[in-house]
Every structure is written in structure tokens, then in C-alpha cells.
C-alpha atoms as a PDB file:
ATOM      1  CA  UNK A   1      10.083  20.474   4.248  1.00  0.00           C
ATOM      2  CA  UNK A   2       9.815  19.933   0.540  1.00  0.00           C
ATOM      3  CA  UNK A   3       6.978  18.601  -2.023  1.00  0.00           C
ATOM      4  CA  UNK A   4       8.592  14.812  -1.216  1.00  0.00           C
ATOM      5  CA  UNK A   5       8.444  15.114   2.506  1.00  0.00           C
ATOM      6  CA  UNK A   6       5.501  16.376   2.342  1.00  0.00           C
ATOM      7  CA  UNK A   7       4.078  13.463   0.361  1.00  0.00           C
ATOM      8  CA  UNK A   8       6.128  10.867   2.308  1.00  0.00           C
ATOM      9  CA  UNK A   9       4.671  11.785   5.675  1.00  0.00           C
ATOM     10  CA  UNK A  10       1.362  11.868   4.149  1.00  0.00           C
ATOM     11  CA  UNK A  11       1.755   7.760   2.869  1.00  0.00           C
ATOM     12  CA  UNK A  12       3.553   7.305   6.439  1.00  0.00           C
ATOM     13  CA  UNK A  13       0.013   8.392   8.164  1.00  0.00           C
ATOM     14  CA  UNK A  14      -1.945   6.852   6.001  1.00  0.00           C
ATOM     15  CA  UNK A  15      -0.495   3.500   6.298  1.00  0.00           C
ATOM     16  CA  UNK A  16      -0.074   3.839   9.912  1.00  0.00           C
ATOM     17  CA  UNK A  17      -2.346   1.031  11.888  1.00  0.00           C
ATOM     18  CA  UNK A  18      -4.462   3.008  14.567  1.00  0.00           C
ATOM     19  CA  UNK A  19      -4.001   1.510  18.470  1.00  0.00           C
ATOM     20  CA  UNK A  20      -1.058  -0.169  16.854  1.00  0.00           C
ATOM     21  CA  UNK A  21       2.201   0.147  15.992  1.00  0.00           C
ATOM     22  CA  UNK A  22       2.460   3.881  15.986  1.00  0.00           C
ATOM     23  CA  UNK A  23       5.373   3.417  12.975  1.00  0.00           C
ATOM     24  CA  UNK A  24       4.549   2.800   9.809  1.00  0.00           C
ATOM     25  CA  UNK A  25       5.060  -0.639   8.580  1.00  0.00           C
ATOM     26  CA  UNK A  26       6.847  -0.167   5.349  1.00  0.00           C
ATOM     27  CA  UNK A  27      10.780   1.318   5.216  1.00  0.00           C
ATOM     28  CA  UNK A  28      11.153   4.966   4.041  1.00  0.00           C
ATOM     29  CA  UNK A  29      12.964   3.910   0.948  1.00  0.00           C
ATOM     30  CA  UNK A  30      10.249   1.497   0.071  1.00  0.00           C
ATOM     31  CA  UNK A  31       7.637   4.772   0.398  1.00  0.00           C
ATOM     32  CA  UNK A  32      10.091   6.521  -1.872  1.00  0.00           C
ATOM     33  CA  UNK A  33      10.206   4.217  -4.428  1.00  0.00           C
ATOM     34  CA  UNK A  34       6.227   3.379  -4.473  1.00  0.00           C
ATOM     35  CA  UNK A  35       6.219   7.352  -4.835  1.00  0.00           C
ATOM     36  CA  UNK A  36       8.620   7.729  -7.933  1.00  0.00           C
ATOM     37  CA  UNK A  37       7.115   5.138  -9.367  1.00  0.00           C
ATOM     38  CA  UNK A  38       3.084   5.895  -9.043  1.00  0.00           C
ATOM     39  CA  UNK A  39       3.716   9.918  -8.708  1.00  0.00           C
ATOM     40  CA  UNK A  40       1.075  10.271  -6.363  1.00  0.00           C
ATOM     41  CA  UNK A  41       0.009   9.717  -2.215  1.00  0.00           C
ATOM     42  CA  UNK A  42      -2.806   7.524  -2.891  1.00  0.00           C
ATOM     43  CA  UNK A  43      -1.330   5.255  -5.550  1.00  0.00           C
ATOM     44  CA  UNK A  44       1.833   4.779  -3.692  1.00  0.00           C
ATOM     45  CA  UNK A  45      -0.863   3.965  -0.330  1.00  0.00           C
ATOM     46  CA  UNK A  46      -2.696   1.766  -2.603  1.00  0.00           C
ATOM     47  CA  UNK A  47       0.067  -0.515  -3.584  1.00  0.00           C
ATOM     48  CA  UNK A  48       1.664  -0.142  -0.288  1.00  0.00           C
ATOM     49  CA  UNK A  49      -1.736  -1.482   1.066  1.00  0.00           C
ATOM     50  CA  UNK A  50      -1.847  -4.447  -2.038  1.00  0.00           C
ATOM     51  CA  UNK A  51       1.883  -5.761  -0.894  1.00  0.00           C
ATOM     52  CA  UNK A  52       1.464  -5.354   2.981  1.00  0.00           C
ATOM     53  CA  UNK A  53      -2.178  -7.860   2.231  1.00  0.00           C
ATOM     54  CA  UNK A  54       0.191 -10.879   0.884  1.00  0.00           C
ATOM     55  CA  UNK A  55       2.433 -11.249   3.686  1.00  0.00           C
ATOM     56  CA  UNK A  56       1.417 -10.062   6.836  1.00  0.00           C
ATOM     57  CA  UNK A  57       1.134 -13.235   9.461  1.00  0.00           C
ATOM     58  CA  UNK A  58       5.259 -14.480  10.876  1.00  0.00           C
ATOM     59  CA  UNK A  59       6.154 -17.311  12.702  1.00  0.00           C
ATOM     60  CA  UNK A  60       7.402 -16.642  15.671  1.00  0.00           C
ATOM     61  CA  UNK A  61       9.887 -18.943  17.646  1.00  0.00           C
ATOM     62  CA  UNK A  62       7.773 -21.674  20.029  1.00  0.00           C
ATOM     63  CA  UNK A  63       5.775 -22.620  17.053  1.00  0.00           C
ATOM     64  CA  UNK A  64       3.298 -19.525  17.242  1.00  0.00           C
ATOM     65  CA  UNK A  65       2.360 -16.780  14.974  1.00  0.00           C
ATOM     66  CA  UNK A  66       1.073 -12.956  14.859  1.00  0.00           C
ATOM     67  CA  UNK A  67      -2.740 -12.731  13.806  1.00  0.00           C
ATOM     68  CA  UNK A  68      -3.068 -12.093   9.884  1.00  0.00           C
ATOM     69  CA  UNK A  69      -4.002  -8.956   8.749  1.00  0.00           C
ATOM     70  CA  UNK A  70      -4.824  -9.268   5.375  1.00  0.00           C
ATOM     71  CA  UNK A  71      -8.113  -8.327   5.726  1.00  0.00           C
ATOM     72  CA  UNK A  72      -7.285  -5.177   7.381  1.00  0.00           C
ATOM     73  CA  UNK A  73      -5.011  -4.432   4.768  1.00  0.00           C
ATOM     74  CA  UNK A  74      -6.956  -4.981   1.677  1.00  0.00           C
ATOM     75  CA  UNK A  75      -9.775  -3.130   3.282  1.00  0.00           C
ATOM     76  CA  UNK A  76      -7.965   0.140   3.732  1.00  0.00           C
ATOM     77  CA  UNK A  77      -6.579  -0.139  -0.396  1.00  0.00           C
ATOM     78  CA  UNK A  78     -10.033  -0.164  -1.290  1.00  0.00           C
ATOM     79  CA  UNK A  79     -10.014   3.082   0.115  1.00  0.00           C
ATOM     80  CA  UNK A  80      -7.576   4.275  -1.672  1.00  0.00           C
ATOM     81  CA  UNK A  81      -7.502   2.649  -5.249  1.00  0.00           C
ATOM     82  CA  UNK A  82      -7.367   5.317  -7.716  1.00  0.00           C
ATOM     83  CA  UNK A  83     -10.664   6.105  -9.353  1.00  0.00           C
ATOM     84  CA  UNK A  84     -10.205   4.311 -13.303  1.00  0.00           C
ATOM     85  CA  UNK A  85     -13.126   4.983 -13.932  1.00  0.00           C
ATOM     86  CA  UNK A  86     -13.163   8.553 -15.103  1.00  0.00           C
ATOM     87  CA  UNK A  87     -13.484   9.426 -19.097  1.00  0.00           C
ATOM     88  CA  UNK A  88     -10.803   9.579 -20.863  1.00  0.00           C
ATOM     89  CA  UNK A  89     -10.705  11.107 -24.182  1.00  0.00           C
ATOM     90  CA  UNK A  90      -9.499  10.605 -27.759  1.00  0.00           C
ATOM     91  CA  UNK A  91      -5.839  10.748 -28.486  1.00  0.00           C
ATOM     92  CA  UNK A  92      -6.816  12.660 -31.311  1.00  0.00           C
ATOM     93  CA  UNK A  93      -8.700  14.978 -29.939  1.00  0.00           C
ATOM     94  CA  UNK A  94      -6.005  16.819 -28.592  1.00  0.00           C
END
């Protein structure tokens, strides 16, 4: 297994919903691309988290509809926004 599978079964996990669905609920080239384009696990998980919040309830045919789990959702990327809050110094400091 390489760094990127490595990294890719690590966002898999973490955005796997316990007593669930044991698969994840985003497609492996989705993962890929929230990985190329954040560079790290817990970015990638954060927006993963962020787009599975706005759309998460379907209609389903009869007229009914799965339970929303925004909540759930938007809970777990709290966990996992990146910290911004960190110092960061001078450009010209370097």
C-alpha cells in the first residue's frame, strides 16, 4: 500500500457512520479528489463532512423519506476542521 492508500482508507474510516452503513458514503474518486485538493486526511474529512451536511435526506418512492442527517454530519466536521488558529509569521521573516 502506498502514502495515497494509506490516506484514502484513513478518510474512508473516518467518514464511515458507526451501526450504519458499514461503506463509506462518498465515491473513492470523490475521496481522491478532496485529497489532491486539501493535501491532507483531516481537511479532505472536513469538507467531505461540510458537503455530506447539505444533502443528506431523499425521497423515496410512496411519498416518504430517509431521516436527515445533517446534524450528524456537521457534528463530526467540527471534529475535524483544521486548527486556523495557529500563528503564522511574517513573510518577511523568512
Amino acid at each position: 500500500m502506498n502514502k495515497r492508500d494509506h490516506k484514502l482508507a484513513a478518510l474512508k474510516k473516518m467518514l464511515t457512520v458507526p451501526g450504519g452503513c458499514p461503506q463509506c458514503p462518498v465515491s473513492d474518486a470523490e475521496l481522491c479528489g478532496l485529497l489532491d485538493k486539501y493535501g491532507e486526511v483531516r481537511a479532505a474529512a472536513y469538507a467531505a463532512c461540510v458537503r455530506l451536511s447539505e444533502s443528506t435526506s431523499m425521497r423515496l418512492p410512496g411519498g416518504g423519506a430517509t431521516p436527515d442527517q445533517s446534524g450528524y454530519w456537521l457534528r463530526l466536521a467540527r471534529l475535524y476542521r483544521p486548527d486556523y488558529s495557529r500563528h503564522v509569521g511574517r513573510a518577511d521573516d523568512a
